[in-house]
C-alpha atoms as a PDB file:
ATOM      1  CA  UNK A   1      75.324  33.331 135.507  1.00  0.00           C
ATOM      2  CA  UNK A   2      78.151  36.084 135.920  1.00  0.00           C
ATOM      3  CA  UNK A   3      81.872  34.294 134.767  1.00  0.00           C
ATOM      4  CA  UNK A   4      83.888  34.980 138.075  1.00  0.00           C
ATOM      5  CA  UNK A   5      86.778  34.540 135.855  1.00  0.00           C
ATOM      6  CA  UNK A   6      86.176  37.644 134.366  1.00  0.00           C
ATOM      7  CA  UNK A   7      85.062  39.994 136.414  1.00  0.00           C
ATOM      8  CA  UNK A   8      88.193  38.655 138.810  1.00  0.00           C
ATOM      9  CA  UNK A   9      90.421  39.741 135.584  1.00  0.00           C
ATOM     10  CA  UNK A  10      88.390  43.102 135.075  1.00  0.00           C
ATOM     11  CA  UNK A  11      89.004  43.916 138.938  1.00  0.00           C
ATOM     12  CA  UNK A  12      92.801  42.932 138.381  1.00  0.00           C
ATOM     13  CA  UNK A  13      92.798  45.773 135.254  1.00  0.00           C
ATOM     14  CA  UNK A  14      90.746  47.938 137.079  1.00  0.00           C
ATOM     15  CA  UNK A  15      93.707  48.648 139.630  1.00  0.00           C
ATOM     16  CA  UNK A  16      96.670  48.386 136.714  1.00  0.00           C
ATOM     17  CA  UNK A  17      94.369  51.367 135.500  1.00  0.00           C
ATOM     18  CA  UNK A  18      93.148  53.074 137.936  1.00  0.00           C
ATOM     19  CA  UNK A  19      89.722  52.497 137.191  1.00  0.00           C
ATOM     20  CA  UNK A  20      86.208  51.358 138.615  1.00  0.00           C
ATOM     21  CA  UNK A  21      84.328  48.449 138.037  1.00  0.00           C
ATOM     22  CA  UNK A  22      80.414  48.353 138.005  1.00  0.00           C
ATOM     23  CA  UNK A  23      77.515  46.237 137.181  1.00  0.00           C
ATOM     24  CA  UNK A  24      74.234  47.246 135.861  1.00  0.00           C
ATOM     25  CA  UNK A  25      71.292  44.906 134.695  1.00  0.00           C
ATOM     26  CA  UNK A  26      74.083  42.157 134.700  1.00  0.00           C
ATOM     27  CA  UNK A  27      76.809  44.089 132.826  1.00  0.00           C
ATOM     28  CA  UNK A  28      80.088  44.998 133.742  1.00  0.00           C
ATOM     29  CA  UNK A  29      81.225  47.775 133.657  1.00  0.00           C
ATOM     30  CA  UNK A  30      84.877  48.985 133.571  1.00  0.00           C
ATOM     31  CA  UNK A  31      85.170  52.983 133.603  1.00  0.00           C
ATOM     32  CA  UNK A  32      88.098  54.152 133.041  1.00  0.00           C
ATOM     33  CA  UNK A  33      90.073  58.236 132.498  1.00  0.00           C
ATOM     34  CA  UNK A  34      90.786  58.341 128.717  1.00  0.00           C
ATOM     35  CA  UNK A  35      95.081  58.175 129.286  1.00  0.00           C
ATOM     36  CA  UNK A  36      94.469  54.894 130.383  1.00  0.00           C
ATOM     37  CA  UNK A  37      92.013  53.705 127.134  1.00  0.00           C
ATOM     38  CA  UNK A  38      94.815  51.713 124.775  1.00  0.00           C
ATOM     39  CA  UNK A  39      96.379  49.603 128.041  1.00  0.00           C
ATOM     40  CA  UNK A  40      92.536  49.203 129.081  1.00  0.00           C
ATOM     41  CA  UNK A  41      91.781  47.690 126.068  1.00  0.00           C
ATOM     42  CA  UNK A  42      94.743  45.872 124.855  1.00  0.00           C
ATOM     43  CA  UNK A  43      94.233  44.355 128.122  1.00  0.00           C
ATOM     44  CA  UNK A  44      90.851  43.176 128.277  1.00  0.00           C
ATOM     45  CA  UNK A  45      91.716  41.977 124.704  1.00  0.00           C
ATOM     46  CA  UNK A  46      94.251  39.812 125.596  1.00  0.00           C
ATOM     47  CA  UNK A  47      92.393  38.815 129.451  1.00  0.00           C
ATOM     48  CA  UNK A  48      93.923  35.150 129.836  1.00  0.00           C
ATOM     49  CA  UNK A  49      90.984  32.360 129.226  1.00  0.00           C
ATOM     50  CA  UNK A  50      88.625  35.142 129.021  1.00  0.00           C
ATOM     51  CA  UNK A  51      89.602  37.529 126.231  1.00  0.00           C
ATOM     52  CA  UNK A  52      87.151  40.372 125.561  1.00  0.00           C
ATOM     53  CA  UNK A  53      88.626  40.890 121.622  1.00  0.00           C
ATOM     54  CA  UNK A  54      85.489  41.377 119.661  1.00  0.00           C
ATOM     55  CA  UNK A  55      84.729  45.276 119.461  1.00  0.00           C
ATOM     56  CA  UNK A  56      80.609  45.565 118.906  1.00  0.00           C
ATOM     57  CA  UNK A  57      80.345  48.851 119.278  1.00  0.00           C
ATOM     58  CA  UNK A  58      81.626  52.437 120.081  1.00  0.00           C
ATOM     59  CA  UNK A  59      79.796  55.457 120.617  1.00  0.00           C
ATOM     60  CA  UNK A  60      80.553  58.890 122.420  1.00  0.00           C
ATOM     61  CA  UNK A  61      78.181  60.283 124.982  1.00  0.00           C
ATOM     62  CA  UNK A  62      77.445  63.859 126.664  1.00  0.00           C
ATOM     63  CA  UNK A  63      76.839  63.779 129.911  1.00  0.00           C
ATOM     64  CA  UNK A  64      77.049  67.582 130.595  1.00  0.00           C
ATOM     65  CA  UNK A  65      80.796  67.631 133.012  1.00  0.00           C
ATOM     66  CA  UNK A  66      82.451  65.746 130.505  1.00  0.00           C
ATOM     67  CA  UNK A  67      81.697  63.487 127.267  1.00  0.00           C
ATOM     68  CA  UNK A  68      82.368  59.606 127.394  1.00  0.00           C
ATOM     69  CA  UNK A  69      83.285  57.054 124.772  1.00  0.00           C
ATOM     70  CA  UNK A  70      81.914  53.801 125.576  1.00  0.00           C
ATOM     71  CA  UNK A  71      83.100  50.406 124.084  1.00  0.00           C
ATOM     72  CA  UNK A  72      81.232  47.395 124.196  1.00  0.00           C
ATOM     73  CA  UNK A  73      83.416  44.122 123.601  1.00  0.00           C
ATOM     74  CA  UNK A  74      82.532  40.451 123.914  1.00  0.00           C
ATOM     75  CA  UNK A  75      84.270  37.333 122.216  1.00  0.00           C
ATOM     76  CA  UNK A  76      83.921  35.058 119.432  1.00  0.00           C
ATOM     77  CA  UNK A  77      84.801  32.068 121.527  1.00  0.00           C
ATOM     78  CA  UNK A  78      82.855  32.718 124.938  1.00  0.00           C
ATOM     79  CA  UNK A  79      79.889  34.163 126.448  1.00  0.00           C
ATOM     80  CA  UNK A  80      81.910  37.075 128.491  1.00  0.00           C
ATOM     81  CA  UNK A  81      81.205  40.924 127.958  1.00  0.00           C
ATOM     82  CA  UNK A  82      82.337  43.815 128.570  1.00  0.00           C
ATOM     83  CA  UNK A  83      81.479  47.423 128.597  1.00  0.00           C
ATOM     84  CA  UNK A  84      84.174  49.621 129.105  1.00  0.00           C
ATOM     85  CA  UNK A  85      83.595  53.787 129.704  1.00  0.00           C
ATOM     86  CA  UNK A  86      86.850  56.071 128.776  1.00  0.00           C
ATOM     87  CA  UNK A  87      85.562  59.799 130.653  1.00  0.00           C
ATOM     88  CA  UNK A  88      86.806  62.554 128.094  1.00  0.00           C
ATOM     89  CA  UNK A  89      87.283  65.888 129.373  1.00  0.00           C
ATOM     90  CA  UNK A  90      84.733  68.385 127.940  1.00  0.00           C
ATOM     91  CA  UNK A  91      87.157  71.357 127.059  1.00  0.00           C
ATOM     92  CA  UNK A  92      89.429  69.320 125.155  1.00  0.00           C
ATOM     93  CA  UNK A  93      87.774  65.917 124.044  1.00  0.00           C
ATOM     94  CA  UNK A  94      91.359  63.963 123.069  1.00  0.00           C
ATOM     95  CA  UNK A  95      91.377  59.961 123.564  1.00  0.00           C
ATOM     96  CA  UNK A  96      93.472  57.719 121.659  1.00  0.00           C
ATOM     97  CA  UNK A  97      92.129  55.894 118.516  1.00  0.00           C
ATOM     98  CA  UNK A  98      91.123  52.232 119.277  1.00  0.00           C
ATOM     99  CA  UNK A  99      91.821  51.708 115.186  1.00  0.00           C
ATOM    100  CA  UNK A 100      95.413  50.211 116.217  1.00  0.00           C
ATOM    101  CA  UNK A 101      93.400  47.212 118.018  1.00  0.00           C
ATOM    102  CA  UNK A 102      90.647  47.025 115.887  1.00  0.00           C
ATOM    103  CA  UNK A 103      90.497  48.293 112.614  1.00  0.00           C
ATOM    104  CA  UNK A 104      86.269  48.108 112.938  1.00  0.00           C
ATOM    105  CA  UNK A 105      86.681  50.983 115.092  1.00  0.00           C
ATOM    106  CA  UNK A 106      87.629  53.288 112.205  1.00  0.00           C
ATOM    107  CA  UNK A 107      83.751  54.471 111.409  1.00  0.00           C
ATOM    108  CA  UNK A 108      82.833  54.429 114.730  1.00  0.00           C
ATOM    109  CA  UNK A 109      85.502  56.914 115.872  1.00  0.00           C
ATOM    110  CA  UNK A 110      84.465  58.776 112.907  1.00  0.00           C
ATOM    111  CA  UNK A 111      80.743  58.987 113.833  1.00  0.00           C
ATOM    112  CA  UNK A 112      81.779  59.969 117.493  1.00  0.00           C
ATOM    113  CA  UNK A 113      83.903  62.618 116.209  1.00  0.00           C
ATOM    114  CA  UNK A 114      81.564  64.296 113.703  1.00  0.00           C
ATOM    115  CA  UNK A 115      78.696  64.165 116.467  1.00  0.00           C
ATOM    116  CA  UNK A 116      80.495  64.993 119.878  1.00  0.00           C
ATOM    117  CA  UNK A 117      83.862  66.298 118.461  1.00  0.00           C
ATOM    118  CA  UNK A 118      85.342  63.778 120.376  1.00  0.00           C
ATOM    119  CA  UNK A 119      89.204  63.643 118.593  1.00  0.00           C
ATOM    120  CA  UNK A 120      91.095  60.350 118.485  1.00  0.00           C
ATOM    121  CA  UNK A 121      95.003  60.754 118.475  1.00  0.00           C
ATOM    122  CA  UNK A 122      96.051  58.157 116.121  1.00  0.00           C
ATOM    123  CA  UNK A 123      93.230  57.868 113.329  1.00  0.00           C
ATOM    124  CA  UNK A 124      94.251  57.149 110.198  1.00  0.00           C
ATOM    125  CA  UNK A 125      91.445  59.041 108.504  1.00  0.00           C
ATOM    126  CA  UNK A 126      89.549  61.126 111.223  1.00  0.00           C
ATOM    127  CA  UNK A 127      87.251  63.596 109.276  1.00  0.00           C
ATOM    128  CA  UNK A 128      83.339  63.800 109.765  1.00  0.00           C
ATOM    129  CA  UNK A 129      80.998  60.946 108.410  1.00  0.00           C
ATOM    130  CA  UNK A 130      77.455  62.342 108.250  1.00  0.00           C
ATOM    131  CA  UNK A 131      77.666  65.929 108.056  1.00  0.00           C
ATOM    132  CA  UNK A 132      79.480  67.995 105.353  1.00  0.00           C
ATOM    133  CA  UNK A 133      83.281  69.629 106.060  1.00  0.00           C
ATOM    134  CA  UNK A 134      82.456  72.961 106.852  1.00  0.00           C
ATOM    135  CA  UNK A 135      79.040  72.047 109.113  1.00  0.00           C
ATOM    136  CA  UNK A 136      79.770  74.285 112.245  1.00  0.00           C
ATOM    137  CA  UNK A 137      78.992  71.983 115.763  1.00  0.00           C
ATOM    138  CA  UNK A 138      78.600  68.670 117.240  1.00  0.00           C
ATOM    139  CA  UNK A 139      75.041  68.078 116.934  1.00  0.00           C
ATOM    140  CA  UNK A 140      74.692  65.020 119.759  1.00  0.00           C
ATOM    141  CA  UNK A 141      76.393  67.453 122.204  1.00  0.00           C
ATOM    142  CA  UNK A 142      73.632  68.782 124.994  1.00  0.00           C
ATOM    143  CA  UNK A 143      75.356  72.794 124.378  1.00  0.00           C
ATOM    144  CA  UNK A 144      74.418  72.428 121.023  1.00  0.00           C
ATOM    145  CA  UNK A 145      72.077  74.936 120.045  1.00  0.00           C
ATOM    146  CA  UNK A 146      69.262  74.823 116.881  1.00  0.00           C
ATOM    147  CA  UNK A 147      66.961  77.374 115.714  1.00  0.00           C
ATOM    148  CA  UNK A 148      63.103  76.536 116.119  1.00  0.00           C
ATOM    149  CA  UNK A 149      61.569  75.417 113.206  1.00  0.00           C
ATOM    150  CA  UNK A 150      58.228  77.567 112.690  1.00  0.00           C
ATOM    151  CA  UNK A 151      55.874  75.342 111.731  1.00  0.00           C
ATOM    152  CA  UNK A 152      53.242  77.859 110.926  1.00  0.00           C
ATOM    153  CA  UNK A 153      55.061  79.783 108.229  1.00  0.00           C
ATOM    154  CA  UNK A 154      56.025  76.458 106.833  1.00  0.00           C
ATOM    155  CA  UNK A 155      52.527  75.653 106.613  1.00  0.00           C
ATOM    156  CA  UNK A 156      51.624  79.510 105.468  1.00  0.00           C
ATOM    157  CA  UNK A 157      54.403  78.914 102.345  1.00  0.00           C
ATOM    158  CA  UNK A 158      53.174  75.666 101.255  1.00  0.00           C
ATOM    159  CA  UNK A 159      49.383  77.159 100.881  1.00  0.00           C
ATOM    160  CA  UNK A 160      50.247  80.587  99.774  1.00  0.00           C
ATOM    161  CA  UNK A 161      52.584  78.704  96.922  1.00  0.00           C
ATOM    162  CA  UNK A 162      49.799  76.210  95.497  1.00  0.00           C
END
């Protein structure tokens, strides 16, 4: 059963913000440009009766026109949830760090960055997480382009070898 209580405070935010609100499979969904991410969040945080303040997750997405970072909160002491979107422009993929709310979203931010290249103003430690310093591209991102692997001369090696 959907909490009217919250999706009337989620419509409230969604004009304070200038966002849109959205439902799918029973979800909603705030989405949201990424200037307006830390008064998004601190609000849905602090939603009276209703407050979203338990971050579960954060990843970045490509969606070709522009990259997303999508947050998925709930609470510890209710049923509500929340899903909010932050659109990141492509060419320069800035979006304040949610680490000043949550300090869980330190790794996350981290992963998002070393896979989409997605930069968070305000991380205390924003470097990459998986890959090495010096590893040239955001592997998650659609543009990014590998080399085929030839599985025939890998097969060719191993025999000729033995």
């Amino acid at each position: 059963m959907e909490n009217k209580v919250l999706r009337q405070r989620i419509e409230e935010l969604a004009i304070r913000v200038n966002g849109e609100v959205e439902e799918s499979v029973g979800a909603l969904i705030l989405k949201v440009k990424a200037p307006y991410i830390m008064e998004t969040l601190t609000g849905a945080k602090n939603f009276p009766d209703v407050p979203c303040d338990f971050l579960h997750d954060l990843c970045g997405l490509d969606l070709v026109d522009h990259l997303e970072v999508v947050y998925q909160l709930s609470s510890l002491r209710g049923p509500q949830r929340l899903r909010v979107k932050a659109i990141v422009e492509r060419e320069n993929p800035v979006i304040d760090s949610a680490t000043r709310i949550w300090q869980g979203a330190n790794y996350l931010e981290r992963e998002a960055y070393d896979m989409f290249g997605i930069i968070f103003k305000g991380h205390p430690n924003l470097k990459r997480i998986y890959l090495w310093d010096d590893f040239e591209g955001y592997p998650l991102r659609k543009d990014y382009v590998t080399e085929p692997i030839e599985l025939r001369n890998v097969v060719r090696q191993r025999t000729e070898g033995e």
